[in-house]
C-alpha atoms as a PDB file:
ATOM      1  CA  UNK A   1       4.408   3.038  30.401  1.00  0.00           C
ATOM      2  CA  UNK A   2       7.340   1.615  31.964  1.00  0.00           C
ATOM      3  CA  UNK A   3       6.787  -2.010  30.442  1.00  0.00           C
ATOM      4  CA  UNK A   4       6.142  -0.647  27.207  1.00  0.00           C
ATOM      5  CA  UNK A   5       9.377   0.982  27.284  1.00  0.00           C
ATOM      6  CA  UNK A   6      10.921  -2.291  28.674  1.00  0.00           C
ATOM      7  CA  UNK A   7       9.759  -3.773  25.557  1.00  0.00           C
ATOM      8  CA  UNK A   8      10.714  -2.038  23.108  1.00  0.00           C
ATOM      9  CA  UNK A   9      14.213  -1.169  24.712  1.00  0.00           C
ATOM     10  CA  UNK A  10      14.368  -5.618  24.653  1.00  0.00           C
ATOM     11  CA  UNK A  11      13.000  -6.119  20.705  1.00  0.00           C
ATOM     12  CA  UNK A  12      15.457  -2.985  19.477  1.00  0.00           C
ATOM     13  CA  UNK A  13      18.155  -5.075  21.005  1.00  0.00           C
ATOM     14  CA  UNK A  14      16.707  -8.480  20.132  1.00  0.00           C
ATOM     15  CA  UNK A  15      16.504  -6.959  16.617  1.00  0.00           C
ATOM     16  CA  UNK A  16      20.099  -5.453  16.354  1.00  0.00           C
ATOM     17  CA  UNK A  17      21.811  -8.596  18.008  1.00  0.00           C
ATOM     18  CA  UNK A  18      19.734 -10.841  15.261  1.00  0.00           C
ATOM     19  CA  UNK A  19      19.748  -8.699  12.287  1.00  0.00           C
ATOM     20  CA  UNK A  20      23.253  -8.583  12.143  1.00  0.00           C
ATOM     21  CA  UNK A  21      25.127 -10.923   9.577  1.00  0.00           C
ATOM     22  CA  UNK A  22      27.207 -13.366  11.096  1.00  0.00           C
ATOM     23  CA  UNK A  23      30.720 -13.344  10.198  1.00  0.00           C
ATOM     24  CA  UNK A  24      31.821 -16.726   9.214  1.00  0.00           C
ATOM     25  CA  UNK A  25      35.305 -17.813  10.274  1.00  0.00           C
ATOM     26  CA  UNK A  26      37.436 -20.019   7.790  1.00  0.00           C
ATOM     27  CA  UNK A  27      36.432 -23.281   8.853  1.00  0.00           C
ATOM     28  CA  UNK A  28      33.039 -22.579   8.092  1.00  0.00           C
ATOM     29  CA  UNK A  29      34.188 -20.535   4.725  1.00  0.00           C
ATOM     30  CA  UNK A  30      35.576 -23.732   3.626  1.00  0.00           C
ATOM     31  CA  UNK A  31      31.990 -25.766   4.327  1.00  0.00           C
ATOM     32  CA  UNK A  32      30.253 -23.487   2.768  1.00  0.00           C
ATOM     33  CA  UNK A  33      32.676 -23.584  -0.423  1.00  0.00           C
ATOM     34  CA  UNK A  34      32.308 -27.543  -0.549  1.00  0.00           C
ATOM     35  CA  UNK A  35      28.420 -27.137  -0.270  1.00  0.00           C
ATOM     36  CA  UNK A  36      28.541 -24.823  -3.105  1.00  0.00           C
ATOM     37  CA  UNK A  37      30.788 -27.485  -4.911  1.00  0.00           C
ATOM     38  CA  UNK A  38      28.077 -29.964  -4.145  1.00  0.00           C
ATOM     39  CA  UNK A  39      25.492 -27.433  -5.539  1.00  0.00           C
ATOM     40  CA  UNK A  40      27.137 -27.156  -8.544  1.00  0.00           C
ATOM     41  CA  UNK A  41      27.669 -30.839  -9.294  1.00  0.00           C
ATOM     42  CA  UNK A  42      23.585 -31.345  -8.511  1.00  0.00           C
ATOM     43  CA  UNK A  43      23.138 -28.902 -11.088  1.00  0.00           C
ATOM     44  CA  UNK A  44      25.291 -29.940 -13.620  1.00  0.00           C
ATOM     45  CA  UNK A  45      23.691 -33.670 -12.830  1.00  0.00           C
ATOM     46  CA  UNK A  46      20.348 -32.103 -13.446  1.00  0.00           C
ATOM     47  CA  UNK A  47      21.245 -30.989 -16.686  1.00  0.00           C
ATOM     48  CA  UNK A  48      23.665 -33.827 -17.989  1.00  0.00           C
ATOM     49  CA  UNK A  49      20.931 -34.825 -20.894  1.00  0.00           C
ATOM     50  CA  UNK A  50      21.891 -31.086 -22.103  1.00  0.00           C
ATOM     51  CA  UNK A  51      25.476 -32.006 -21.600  1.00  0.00           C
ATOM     52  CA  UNK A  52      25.560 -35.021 -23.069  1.00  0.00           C
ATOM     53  CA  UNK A  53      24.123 -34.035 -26.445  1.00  0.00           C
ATOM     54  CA  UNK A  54      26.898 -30.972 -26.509  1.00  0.00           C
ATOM     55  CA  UNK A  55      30.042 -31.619 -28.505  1.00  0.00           C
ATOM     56  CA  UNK A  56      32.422 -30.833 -25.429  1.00  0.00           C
ATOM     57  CA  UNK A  57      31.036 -33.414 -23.388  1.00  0.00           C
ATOM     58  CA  UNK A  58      34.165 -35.043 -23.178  1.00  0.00           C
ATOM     59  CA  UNK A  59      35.320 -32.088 -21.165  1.00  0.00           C
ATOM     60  CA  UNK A  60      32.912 -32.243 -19.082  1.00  0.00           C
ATOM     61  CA  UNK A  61      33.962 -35.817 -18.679  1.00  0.00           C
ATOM     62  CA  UNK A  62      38.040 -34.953 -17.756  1.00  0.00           C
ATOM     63  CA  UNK A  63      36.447 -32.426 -15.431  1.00  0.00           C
ATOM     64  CA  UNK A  64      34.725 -35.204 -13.408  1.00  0.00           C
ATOM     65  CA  UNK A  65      37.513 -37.714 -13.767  1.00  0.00           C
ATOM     66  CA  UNK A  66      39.925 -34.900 -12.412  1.00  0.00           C
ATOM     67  CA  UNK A  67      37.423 -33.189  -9.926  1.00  0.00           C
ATOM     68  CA  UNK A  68      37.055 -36.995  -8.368  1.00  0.00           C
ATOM     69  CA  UNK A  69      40.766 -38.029  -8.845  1.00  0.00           C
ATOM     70  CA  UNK A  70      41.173 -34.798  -6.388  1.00  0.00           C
ATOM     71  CA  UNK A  71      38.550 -35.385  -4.245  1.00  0.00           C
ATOM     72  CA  UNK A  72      39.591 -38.952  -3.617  1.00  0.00           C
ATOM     73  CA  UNK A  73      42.824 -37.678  -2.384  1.00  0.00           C
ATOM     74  CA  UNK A  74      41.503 -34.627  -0.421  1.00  0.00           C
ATOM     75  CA  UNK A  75      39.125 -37.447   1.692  1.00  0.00           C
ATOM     76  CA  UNK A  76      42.017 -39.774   2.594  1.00  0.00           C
ATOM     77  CA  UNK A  77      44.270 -37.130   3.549  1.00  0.00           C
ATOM     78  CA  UNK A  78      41.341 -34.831   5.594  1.00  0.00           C
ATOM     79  CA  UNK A  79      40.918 -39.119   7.240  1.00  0.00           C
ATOM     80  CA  UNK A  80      44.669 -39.187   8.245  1.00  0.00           C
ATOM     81  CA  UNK A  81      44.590 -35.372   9.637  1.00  0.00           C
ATOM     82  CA  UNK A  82      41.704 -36.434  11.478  1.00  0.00           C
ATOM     83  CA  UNK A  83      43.464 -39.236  13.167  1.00  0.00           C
ATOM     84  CA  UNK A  84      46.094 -37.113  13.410  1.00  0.00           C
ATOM     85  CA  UNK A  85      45.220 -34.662  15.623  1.00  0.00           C
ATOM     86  CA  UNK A  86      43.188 -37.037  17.538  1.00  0.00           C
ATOM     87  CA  UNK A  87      45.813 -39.029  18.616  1.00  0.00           C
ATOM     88  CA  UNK A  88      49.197 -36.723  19.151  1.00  0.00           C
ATOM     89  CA  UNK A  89      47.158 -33.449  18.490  1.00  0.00           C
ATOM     90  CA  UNK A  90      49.188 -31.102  16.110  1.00  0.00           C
ATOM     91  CA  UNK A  91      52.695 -32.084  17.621  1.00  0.00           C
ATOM     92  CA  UNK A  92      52.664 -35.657  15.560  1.00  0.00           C
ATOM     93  CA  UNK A  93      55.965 -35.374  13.209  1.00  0.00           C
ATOM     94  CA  UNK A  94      53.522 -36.581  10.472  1.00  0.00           C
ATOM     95  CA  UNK A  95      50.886 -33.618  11.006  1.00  0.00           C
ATOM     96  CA  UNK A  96      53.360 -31.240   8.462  1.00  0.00           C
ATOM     97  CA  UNK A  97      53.425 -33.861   5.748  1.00  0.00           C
ATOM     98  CA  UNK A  98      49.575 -34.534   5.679  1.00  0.00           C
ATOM     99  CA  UNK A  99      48.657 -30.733   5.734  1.00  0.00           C
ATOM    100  CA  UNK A 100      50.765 -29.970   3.179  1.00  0.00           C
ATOM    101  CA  UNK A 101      49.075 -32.755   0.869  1.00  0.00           C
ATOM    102  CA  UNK A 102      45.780 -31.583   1.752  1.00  0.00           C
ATOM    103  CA  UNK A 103      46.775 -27.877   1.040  1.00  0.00           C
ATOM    104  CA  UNK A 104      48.028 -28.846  -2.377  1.00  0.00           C
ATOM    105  CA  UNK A 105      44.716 -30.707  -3.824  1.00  0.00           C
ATOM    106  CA  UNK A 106      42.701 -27.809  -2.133  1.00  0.00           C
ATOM    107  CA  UNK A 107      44.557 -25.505  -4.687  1.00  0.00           C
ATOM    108  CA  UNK A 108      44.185 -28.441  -6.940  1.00  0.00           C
ATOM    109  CA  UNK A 109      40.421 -28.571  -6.496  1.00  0.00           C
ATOM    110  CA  UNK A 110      39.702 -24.934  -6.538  1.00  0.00           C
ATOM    111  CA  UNK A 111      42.331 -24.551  -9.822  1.00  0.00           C
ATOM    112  CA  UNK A 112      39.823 -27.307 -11.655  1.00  0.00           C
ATOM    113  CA  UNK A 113      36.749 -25.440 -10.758  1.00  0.00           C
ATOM    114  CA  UNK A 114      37.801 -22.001 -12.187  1.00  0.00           C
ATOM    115  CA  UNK A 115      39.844 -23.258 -15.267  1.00  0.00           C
ATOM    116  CA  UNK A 116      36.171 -25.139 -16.181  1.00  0.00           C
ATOM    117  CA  UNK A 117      34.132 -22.047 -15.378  1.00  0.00           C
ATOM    118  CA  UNK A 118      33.495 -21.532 -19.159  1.00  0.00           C
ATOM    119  CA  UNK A 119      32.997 -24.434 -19.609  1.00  0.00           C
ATOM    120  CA  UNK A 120      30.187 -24.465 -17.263  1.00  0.00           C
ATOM    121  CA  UNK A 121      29.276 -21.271 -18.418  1.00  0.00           C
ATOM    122  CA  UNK A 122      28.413 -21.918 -21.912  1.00  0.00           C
ATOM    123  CA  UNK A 123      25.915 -24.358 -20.902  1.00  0.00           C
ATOM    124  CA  UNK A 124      23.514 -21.496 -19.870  1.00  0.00           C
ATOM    125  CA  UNK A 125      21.521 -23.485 -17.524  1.00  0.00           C
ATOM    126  CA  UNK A 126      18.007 -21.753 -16.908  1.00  0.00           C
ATOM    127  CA  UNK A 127      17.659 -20.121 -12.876  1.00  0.00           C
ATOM    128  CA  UNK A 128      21.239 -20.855 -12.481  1.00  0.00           C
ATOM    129  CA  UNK A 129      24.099 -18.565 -11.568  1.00  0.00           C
ATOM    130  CA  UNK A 130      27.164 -19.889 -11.615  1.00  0.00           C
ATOM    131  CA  UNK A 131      28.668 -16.179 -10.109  1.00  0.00           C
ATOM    132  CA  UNK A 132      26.865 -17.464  -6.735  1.00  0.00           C
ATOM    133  CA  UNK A 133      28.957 -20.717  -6.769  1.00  0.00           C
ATOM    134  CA  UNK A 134      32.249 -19.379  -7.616  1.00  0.00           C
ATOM    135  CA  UNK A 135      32.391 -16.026  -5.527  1.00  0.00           C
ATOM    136  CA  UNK A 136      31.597 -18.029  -2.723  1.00  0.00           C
ATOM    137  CA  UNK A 137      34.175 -20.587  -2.948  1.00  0.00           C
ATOM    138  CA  UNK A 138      37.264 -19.629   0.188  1.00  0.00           C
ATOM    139  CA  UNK A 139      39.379 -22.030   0.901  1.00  0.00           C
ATOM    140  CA  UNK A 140      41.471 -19.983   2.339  1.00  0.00           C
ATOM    141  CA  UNK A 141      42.024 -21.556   5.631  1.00  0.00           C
ATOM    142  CA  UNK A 142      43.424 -24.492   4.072  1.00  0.00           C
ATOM    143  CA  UNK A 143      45.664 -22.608   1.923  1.00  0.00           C
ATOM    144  CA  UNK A 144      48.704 -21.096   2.406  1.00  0.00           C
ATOM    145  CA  UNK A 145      50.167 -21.974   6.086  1.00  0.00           C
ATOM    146  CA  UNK A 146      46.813 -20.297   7.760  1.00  0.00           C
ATOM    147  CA  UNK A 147      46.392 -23.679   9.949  1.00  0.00           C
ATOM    148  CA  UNK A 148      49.753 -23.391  11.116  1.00  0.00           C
ATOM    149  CA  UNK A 149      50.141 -19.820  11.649  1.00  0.00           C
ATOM    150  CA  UNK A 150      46.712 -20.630  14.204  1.00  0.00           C
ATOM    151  CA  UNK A 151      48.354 -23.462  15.931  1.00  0.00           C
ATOM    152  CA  UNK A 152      50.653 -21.930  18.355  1.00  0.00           C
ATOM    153  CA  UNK A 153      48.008 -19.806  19.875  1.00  0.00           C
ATOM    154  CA  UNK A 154      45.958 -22.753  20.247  1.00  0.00           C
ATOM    155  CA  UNK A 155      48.127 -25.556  20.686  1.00  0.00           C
ATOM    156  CA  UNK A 156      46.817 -26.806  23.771  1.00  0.00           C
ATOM    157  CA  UNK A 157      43.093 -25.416  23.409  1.00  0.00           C
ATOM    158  CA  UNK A 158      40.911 -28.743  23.494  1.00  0.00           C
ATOM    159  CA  UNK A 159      38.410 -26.783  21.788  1.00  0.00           C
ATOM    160  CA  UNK A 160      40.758 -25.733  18.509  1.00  0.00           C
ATOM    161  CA  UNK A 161      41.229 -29.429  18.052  1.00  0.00           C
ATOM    162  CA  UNK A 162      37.561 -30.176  18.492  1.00  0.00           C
ATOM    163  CA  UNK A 163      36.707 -27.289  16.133  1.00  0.00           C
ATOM    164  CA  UNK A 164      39.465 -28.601  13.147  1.00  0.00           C
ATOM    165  CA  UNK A 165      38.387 -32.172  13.806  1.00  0.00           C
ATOM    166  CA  UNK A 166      34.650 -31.583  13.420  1.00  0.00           C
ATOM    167  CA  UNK A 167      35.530 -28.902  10.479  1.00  0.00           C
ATOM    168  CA  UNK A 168      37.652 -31.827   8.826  1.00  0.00           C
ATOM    169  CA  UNK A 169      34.947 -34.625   9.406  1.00  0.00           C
ATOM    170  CA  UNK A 170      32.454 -32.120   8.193  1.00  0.00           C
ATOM    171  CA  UNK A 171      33.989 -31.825   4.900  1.00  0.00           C
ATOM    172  CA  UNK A 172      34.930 -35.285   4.514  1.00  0.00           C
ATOM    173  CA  UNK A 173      31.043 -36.019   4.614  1.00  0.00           C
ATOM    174  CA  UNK A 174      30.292 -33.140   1.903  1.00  0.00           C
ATOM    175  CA  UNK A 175      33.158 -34.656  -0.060  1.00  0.00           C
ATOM    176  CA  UNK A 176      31.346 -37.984  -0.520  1.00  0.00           C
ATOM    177  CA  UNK A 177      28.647 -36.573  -1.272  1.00  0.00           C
ATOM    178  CA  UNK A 178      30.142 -34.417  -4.199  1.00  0.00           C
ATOM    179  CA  UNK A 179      32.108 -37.449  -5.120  1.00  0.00           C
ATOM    180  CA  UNK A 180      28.511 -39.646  -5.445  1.00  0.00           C
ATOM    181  CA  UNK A 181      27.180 -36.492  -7.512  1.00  0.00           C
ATOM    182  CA  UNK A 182      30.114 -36.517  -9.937  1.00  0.00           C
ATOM    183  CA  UNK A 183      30.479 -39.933 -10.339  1.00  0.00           C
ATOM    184  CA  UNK A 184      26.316 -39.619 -10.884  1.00  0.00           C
ATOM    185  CA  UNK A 185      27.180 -37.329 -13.464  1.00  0.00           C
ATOM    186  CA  UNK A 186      29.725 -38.609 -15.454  1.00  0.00           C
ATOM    187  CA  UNK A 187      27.817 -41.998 -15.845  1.00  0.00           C
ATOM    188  CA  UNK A 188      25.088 -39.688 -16.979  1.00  0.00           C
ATOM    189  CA  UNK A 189      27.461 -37.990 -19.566  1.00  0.00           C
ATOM    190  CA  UNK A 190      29.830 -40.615 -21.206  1.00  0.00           C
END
């Protein structure tokens, strides 16, 4: 009786501890944002026979010339951060500069996504909601100051840096990979 009691008291808290959703914290917000980026792009890549016989096709092209233009930006800067804090940590005079860069074509990026949203929308792509992509796009974390309102509490935690150098090498991988997708697509589309 005892062992049966013993079990179920370990699956109810095997269950509870499991069950529960894990919160993500912003660097991982911001992953999961450029994988939903990506998603969309393999979509829209998918589908580019429907775009290309549409008459606003040559938005869809300016989106991927812009998207990329972004992108291309984004991946050098997220490069330099990375160096960045791997060398001098988050003390380098240069850190500020780089951040700030970054921070802008984040907005950038994000600002391209939703102004095209109808754009998108009006396609009406079959099994695809775009309300998936763009509610879970937070890029919060790389917007407004929230990396350097975290620094001084972690400024000389080894495992901050690790975590923001992984995070930024992390997206700098998805970023390609978006950037192969939209290139994919607007050779598909023009």
């Amino acid at each position: 009786m005892k062992k049966v009691l013993l079990l179920f008291a370990l699956l109810f808290i095997a269950e509870t501890n499991f069950a529960l959703p894990k919160n993500k914290d912003g660097y991982e917000k911001y992953l999961y944002s450029l994988n939903m980026m990506s998603k969309l792009f393999s979509r829209l890549t998918e589908n580019a026979d429907l775009i290309a016989r549409k008459p606003d096709r040559i938005s869809f092209k300016n989106l991927a010339v812009n998207f990329n233009k972004k992108v291309g930006v984004l991946i050098i800067n997220q490069n330099n951060l990375i160096a960045l804090i791997t060398k001098g940590g988050f003390n380098d005079h240069h850190f500020n500069n780089s951040l700030r860069i970054m921070q802008t074509n984040v907005i950038d990026l994000r600002k391209i996504l939703i102004s095209n949203r109808p754009l998108i929308d009006n396609l009406k792509i079959p099994d695809f909601n775009t309300a998936e992509i763009y509610n879970n796009i937070d890029t919060r974390i790389y917007e407004n100051d929230e990396l350097i309102r975290q620094i001084p509490k972690n400024r000389r935690s080894k495992a901050f840096k690790r975590k923001v150098v992984d995070n930024l090498t992390q997206a700098v991988v998805i970023l390609n990979e978006c950037r192969g997708k939209v290139a994919a697509l607007y050779s598909k589309v023009k």
